[in-house]
Protein backbone atom coordinates (compact mmCIF):
# COMPACT_ATOMS: atom_id res chain seq x y z
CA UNK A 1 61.11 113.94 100.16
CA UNK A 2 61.58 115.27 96.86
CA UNK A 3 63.34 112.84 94.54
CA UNK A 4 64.47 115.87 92.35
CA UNK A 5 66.19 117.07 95.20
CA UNK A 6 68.51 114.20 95.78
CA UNK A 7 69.07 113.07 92.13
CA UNK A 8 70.44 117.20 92.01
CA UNK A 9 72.99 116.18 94.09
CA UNK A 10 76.51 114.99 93.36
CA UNK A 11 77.49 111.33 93.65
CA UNK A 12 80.04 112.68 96.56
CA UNK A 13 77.16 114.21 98.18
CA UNK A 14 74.43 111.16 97.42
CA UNK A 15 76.85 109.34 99.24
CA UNK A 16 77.32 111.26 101.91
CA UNK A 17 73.16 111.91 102.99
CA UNK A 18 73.25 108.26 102.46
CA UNK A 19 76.04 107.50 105.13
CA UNK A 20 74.11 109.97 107.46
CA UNK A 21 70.73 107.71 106.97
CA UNK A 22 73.34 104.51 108.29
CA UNK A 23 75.07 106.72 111.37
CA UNK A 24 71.22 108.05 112.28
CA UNK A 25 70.15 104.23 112.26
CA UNK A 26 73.24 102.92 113.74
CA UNK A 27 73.65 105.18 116.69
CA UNK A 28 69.85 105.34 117.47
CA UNK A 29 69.40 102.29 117.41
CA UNK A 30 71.70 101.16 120.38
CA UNK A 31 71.50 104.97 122.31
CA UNK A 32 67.88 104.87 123.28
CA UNK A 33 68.46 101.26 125.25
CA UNK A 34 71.54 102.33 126.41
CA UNK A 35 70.58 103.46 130.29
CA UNK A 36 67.84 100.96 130.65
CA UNK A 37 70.49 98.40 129.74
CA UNK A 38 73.47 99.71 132.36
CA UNK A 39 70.69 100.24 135.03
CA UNK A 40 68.33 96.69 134.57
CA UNK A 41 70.54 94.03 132.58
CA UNK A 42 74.13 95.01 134.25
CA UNK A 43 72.51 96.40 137.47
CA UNK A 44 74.35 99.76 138.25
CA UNK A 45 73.11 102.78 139.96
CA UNK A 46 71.27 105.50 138.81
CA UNK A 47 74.41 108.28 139.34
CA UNK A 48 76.97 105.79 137.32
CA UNK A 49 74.58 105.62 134.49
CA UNK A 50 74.28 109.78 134.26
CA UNK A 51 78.00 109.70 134.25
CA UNK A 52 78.76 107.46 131.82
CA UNK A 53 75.95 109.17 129.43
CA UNK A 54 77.70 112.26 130.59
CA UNK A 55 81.12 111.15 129.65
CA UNK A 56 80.06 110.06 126.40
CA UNK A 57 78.10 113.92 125.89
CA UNK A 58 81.70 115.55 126.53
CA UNK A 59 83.85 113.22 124.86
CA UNK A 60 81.75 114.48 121.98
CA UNK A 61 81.25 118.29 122.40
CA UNK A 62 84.47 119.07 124.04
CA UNK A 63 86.28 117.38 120.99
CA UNK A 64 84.15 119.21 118.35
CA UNK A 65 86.84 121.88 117.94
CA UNK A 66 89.57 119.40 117.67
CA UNK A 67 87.89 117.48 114.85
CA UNK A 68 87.04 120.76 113.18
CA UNK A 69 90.76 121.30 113.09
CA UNK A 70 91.40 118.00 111.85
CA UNK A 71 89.23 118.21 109.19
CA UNK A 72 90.62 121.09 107.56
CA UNK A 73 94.19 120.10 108.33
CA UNK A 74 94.38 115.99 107.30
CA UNK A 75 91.01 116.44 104.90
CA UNK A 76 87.13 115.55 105.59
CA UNK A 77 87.73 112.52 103.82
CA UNK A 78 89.88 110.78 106.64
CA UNK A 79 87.94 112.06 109.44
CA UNK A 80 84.53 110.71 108.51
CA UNK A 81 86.39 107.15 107.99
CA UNK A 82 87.93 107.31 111.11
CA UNK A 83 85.25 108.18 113.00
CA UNK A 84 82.71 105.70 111.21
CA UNK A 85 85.70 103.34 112.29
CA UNK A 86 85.81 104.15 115.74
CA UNK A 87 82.25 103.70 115.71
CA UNK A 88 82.62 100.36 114.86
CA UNK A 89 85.26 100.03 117.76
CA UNK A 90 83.24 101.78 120.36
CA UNK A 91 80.20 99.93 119.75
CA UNK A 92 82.00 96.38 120.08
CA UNK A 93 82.62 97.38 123.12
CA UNK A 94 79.88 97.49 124.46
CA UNK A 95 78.95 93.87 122.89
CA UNK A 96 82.01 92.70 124.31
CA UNK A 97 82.31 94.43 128.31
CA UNK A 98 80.05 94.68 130.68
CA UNK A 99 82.74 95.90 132.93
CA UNK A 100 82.77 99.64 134.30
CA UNK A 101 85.97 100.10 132.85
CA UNK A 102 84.74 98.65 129.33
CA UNK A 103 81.60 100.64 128.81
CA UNK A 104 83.34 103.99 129.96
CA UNK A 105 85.45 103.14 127.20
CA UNK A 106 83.23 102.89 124.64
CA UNK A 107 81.15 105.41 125.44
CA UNK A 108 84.32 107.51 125.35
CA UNK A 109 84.78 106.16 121.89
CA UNK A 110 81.58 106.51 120.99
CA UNK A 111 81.84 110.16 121.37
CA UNK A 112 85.15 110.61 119.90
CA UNK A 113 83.81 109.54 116.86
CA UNK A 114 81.25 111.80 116.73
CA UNK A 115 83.50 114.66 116.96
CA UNK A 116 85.44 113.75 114.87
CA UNK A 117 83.23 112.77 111.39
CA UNK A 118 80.32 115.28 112.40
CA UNK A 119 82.48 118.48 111.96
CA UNK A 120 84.35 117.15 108.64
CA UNK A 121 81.01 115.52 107.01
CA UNK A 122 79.34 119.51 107.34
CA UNK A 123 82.63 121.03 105.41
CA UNK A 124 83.16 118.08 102.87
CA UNK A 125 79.24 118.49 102.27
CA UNK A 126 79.56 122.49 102.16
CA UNK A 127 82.08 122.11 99.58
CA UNK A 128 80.26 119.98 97.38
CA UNK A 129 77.02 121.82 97.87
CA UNK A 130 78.31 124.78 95.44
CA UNK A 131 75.65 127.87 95.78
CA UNK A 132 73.34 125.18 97.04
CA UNK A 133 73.88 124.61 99.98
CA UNK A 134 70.86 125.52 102.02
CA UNK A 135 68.97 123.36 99.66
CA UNK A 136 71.72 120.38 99.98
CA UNK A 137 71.30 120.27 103.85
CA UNK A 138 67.67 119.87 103.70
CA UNK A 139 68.25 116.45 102.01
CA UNK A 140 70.76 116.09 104.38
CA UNK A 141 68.17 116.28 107.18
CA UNK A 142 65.57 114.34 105.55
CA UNK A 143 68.01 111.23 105.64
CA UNK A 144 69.16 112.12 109.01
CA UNK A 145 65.06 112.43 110.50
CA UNK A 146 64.52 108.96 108.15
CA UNK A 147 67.68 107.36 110.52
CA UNK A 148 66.45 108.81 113.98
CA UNK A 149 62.96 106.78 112.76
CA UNK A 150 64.33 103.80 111.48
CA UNK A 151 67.15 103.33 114.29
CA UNK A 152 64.78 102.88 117.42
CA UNK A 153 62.60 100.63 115.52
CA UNK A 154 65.07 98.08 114.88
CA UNK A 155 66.61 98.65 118.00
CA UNK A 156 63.17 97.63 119.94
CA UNK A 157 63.32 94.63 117.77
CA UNK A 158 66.29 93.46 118.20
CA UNK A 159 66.02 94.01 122.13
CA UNK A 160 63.50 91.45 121.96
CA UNK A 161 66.32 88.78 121.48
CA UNK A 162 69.91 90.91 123.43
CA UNK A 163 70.98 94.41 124.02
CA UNK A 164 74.51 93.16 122.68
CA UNK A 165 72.52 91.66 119.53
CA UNK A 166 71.82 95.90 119.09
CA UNK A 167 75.89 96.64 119.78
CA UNK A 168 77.07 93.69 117.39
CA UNK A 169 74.26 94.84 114.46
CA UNK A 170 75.13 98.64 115.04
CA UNK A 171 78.59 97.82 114.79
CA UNK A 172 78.65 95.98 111.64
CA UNK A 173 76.25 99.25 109.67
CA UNK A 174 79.05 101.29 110.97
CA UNK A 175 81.72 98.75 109.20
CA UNK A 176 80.05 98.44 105.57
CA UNK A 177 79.69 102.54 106.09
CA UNK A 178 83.71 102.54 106.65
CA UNK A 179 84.22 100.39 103.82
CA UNK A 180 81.81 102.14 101.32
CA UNK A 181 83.84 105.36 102.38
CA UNK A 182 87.01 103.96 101.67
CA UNK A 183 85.94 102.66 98.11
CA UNK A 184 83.47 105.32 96.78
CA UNK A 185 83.74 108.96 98.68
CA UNK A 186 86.15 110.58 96.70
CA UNK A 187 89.50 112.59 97.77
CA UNK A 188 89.29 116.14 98.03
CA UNK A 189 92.68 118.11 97.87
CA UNK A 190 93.18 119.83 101.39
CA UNK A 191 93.85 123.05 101.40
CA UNK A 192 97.16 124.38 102.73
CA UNK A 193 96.36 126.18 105.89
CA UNK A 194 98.50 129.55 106.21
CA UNK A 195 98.75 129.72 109.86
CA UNK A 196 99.17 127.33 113.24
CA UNK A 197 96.11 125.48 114.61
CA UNK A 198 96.44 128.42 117.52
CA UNK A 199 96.16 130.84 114.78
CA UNK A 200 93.21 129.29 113.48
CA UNK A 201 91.68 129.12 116.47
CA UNK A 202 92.75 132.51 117.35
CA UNK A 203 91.38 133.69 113.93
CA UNK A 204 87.87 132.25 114.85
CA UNK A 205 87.71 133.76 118.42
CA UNK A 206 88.52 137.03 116.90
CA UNK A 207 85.91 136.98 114.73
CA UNK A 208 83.21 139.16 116.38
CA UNK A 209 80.13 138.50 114.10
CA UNK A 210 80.79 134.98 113.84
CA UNK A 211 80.77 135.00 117.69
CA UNK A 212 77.73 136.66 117.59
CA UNK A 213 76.00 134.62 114.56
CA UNK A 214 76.88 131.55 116.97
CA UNK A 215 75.83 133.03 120.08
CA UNK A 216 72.54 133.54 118.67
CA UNK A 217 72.32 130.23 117.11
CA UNK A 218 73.27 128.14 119.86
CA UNK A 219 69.39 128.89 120.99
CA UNK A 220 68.36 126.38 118.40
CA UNK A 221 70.15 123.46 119.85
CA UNK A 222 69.26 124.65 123.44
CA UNK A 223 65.59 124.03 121.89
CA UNK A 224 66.38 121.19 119.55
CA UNK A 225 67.33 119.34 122.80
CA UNK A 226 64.20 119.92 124.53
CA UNK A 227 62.49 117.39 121.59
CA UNK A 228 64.34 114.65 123.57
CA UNK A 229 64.02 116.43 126.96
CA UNK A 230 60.83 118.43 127.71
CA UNK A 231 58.30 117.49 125.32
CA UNK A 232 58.22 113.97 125.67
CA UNK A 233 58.37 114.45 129.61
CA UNK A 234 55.10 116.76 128.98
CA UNK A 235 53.54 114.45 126.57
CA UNK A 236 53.51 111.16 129.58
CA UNK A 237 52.57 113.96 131.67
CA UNK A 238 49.65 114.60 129.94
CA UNK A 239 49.10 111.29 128.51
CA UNK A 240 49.76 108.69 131.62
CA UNK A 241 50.77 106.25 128.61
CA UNK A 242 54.79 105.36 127.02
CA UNK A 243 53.37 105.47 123.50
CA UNK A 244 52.98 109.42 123.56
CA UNK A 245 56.94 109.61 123.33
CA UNK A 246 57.06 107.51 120.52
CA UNK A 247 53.90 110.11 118.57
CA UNK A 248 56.41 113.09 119.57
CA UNK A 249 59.15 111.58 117.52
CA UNK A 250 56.70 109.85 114.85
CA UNK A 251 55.06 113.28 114.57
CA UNK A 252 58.71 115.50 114.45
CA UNK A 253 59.80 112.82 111.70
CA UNK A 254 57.42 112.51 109.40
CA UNK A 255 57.45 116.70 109.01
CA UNK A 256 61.36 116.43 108.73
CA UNK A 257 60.91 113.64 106.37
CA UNK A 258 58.02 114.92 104.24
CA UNK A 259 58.06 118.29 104.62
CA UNK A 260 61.83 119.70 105.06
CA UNK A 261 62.99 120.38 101.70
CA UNK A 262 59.97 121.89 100.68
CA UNK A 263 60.13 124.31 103.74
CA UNK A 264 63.50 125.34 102.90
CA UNK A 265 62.25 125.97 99.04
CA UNK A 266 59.45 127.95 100.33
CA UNK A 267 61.99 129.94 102.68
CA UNK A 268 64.13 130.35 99.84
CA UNK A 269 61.82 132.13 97.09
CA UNK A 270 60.18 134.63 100.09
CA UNK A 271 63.16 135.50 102.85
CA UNK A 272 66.69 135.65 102.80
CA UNK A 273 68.90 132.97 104.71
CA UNK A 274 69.48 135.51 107.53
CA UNK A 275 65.55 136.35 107.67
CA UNK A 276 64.59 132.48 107.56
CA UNK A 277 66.77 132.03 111.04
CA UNK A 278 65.16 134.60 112.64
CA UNK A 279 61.55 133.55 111.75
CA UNK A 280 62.52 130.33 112.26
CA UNK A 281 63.73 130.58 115.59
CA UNK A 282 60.84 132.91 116.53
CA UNK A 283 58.64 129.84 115.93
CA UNK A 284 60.40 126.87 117.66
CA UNK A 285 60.51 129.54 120.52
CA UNK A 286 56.89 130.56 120.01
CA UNK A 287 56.36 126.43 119.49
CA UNK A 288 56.09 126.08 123.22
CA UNK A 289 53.56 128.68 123.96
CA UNK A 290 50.58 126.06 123.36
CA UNK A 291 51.80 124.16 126.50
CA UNK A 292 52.54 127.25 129.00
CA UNK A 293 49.20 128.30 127.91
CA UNK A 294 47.82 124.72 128.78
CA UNK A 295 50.34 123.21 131.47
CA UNK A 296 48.87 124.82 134.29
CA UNK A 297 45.06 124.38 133.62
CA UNK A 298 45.13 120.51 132.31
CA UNK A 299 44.61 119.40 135.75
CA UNK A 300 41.38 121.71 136.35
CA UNK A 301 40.10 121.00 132.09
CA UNK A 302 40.37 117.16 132.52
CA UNK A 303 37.45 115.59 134.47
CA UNK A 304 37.15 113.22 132.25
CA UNK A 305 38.65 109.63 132.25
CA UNK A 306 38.79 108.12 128.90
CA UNK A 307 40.23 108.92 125.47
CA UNK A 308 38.38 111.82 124.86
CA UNK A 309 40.57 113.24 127.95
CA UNK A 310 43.70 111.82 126.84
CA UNK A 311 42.98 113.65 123.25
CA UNK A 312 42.45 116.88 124.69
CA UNK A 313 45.25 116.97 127.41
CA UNK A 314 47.77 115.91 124.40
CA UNK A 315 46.73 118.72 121.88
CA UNK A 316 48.53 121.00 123.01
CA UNK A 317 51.85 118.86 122.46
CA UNK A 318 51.04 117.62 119.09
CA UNK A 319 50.76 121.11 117.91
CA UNK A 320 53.77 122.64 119.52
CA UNK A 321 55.36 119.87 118.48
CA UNK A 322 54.24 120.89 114.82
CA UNK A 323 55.66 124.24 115.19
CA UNK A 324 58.71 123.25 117.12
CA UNK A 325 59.68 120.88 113.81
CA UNK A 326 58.79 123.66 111.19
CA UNK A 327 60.84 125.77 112.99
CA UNK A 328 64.11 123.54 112.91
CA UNK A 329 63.52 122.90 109.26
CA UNK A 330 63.66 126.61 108.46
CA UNK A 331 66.49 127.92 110.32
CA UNK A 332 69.12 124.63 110.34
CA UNK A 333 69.56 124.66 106.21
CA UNK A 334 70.11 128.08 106.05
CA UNK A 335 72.44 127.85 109.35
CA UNK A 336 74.67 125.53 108.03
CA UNK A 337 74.91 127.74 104.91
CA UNK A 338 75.76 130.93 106.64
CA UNK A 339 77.85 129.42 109.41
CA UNK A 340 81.80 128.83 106.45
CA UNK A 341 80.56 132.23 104.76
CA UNK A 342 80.10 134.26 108.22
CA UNK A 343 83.72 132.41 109.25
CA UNK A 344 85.78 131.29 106.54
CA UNK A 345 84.80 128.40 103.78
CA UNK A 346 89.30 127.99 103.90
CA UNK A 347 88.80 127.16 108.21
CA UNK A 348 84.80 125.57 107.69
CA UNK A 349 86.06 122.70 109.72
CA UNK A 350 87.42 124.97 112.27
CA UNK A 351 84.53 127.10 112.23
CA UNK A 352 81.66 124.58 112.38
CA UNK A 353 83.50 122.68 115.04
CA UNK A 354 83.92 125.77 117.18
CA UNK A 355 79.89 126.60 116.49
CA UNK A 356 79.45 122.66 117.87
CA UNK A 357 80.78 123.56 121.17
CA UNK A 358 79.78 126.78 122.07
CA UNK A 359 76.29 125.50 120.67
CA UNK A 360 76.63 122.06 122.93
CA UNK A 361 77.45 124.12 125.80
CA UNK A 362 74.42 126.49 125.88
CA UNK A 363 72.18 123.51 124.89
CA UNK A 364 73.22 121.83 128.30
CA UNK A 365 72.96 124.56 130.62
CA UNK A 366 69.48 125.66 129.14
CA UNK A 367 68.57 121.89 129.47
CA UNK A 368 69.53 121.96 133.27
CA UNK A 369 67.30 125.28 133.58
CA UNK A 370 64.31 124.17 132.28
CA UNK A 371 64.89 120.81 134.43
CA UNK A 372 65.71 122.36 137.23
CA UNK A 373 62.90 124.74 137.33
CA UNK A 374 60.28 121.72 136.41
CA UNK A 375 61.82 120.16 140.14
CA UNK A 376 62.02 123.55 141.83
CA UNK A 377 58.37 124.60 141.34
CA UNK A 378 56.98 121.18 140.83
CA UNK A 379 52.80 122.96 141.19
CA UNK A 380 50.56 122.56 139.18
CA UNK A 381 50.48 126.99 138.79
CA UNK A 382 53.73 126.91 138.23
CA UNK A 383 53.83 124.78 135.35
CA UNK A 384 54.62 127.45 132.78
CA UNK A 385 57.99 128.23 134.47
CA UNK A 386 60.12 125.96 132.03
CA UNK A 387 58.08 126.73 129.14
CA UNK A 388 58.63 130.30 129.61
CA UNK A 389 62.52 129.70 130.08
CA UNK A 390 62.59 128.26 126.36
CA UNK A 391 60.26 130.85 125.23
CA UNK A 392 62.64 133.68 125.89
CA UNK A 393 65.80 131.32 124.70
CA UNK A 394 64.34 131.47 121.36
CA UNK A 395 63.20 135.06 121.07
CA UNK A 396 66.48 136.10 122.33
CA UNK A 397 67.92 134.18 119.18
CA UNK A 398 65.44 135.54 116.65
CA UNK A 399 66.51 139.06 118.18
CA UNK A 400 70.14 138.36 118.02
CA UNK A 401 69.77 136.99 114.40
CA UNK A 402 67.81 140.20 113.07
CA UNK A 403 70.10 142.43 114.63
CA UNK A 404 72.98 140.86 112.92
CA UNK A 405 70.62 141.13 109.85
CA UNK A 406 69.69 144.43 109.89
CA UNK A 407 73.11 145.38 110.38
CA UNK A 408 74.53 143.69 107.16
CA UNK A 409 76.81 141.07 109.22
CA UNK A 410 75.23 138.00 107.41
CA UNK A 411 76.83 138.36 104.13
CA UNK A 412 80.22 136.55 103.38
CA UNK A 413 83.19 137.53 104.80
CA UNK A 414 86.47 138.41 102.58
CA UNK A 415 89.13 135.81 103.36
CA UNK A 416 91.71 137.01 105.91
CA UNK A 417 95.41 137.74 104.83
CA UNK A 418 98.07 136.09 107.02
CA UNK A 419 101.56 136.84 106.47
């Protein structure tokens, strides 16, 4: 990362990359281990583990909009402690039950909190970012690619010793980042809000090009969740060997650690924000072309046992891989810049919590696609089905993106008057 880059930032903001770093760790480190731990230490079934993972996925996304709210209503400041807080609840929990009752409570909790501090940390972060911003969330992802590394890694090492050694650690990062919230992020005066929260939210579905900014950008989470989904599936595939997940993740983090806020600086002096979505976008859809092109024929091109076999059959992951992370790292800083200036920087909370859902929601029925046609044509020919599926998910966001471009809707929109 570039040091310049975070010593530019404000102390609020320094602070608040760094408390991203501890939620990445803290909630990656226990979420990984999570359904091998329900399934093999407490022994349940295959269907109560999907639900409670599924319980804890809309707990989180169907909340977004309330937290949103919140934010701009009570201030960013409380909602990030609170939700750091119930963090701290929700993963005592699961140190504490092993009950079905108990862990569908905390993984309730667990997503709660999420909905609540992810929302509010965007628009107290927007707000301190100035004119910056793009440039301020690409430090902001460095930190939170740094925490998605460091997380697993202590949570495989503390497995070694007790899943609820992983809950009791987690919950204490999630404590001292409570406490260093409460004594060093600073207040920030809420603005008085000039109409109802169904005015707000009425104000937000009204809003035609934000509908259509999100509609188009709710293809890069549909994509973003095929790094925990389709690639690493493809890469045992190919592989026959656990470690290839791991080089999916080691390979997506060290770009997003290295190389994000340079990408965004090199975006910055050659495009505009709206023309670094849409190329951006083009190439995490494009990123998967590598494996349709390969998918199909790896059977027939690998006669060979051996590494040299291995190498070859996983080549085609590594790079879209490569192109899938350059591709995140130029669209989501200049997303989260154009996301309160499309909407409204006086409703950001509103408006990036609304952008959460609608963005969750498309992410999880594209996932169930792409699944769902990897079962349905499970031949070897038919390989490039899924592949294909994200393909046109991300050129159909590129397209969406330019045409909103071209037409001028990408600018920043003049506050609305209520009476």
């Amino acid at each position: 990362m570039n040091r310049a880059a975070f010593a530019g930032l404000s102390p609020a903001a320094k602070l608040l990359v760094i408390n991203q770093f501890g939620i990445n760790v803290g909630f990656y480190m226990l979420m990984p281990f999570l359904a091998a731990y329900l399934s093999g230490n407490l022994g349940y079934g295959a269907a109560v583990v999907g639900l409670v993972l599924g319980v804890r996925n809309l707990s989180q996304q169907g909340m977004f909009l309330l937290g949103g709210t919140a934010a701009d209503r009570l201030g960013c400041r409380p909602m990030i402690i609170v939700g750091c807080a119930l963090r701290v609840v929700s993963f005592g929990l699961f140190a504490a039950f092993t009950s079905l009752p108990g862990v569908f409570a905390a993984a309730i909790l667990t997503g709660l909190a999420g909905a609540l501090f992810n929302p509010a940390v965007r628009t107290y972060l927007m707000h301190e970012a100035g004119e910056r911003r793009a440039e301020v969330f690409a430090v902001f992802n460095v930190f939170q690619h740094a925490g998605t590394l460091v997380g697993p890694l202590l949570g495989a090492v503390l497995l070694a010793v007790d899943f609820r050694l992983i809950a009791l650690v987690a919950c204490a990062a999630f404590a001292a980042l409570t406490v260093a919230q409460l004594c060093v992020l600073p207040h920030r005066a809420v603005e008085a809000q000039r109409q109802s929260v169904l005015g707000s939210w009425r104000e937000v579905v009204s809003n035609r090009r934000f509908l259509g900014f999100t509609l188009s950008l709710s293809a890069y989470f549909a994509l973003y969740n095929q790094l925990y989904l389709m690639l690493p599936l493809e890469a045992q595939r190919v592989s026959g060997a656990a470690w290839s997940i791991a080089l999916v993740f080691g390979v997506s983090t060290v770009i997003g650690v290295f190389g994000q806020v340079r990408i965004t600086e090199w975006c910055r002096r050659r495009w505009s924000s709206g023309r670094s979505i849409v190329l951006g976008l083009l190439c995490m859809g494009g990123s998967f072309l590598p494996v349709l092109l390969a998918a199909p024929a790896l059977p027939e091109l690998l006669p060979w046992e051996g590494p040299a076999g291995v190498v070859l059959a996983f080549a085609p992951v590594v790079v879209s891989v490569v192109l899938f992370t350059v591709g995140q790292a130029m669209t989501n800083p200049f997303a989260m810049e154009l996301l309160p200036e499309i909407g409204s920087e006086r409703l950001a909370g509103t408006y990036y919590g609304f952008y959460y859902l609608v963005s969750s929601l498309v992410a999880a029925g594209v996932s169930w696609l792409a699944g769902a046609l990897l079962e349905a044509f499970p031949e070897p020919g038919a390989r490039w089905l899924p592949w294909a599926a994200l393909l046109l998910v991300g050129l159909a966001g590129s397209a969406g993106t330019w045409v909103l471009e071209r037409r001028g809707a990408l600018g920043r929109a003049p506050e609305t008057a209520v009476a």
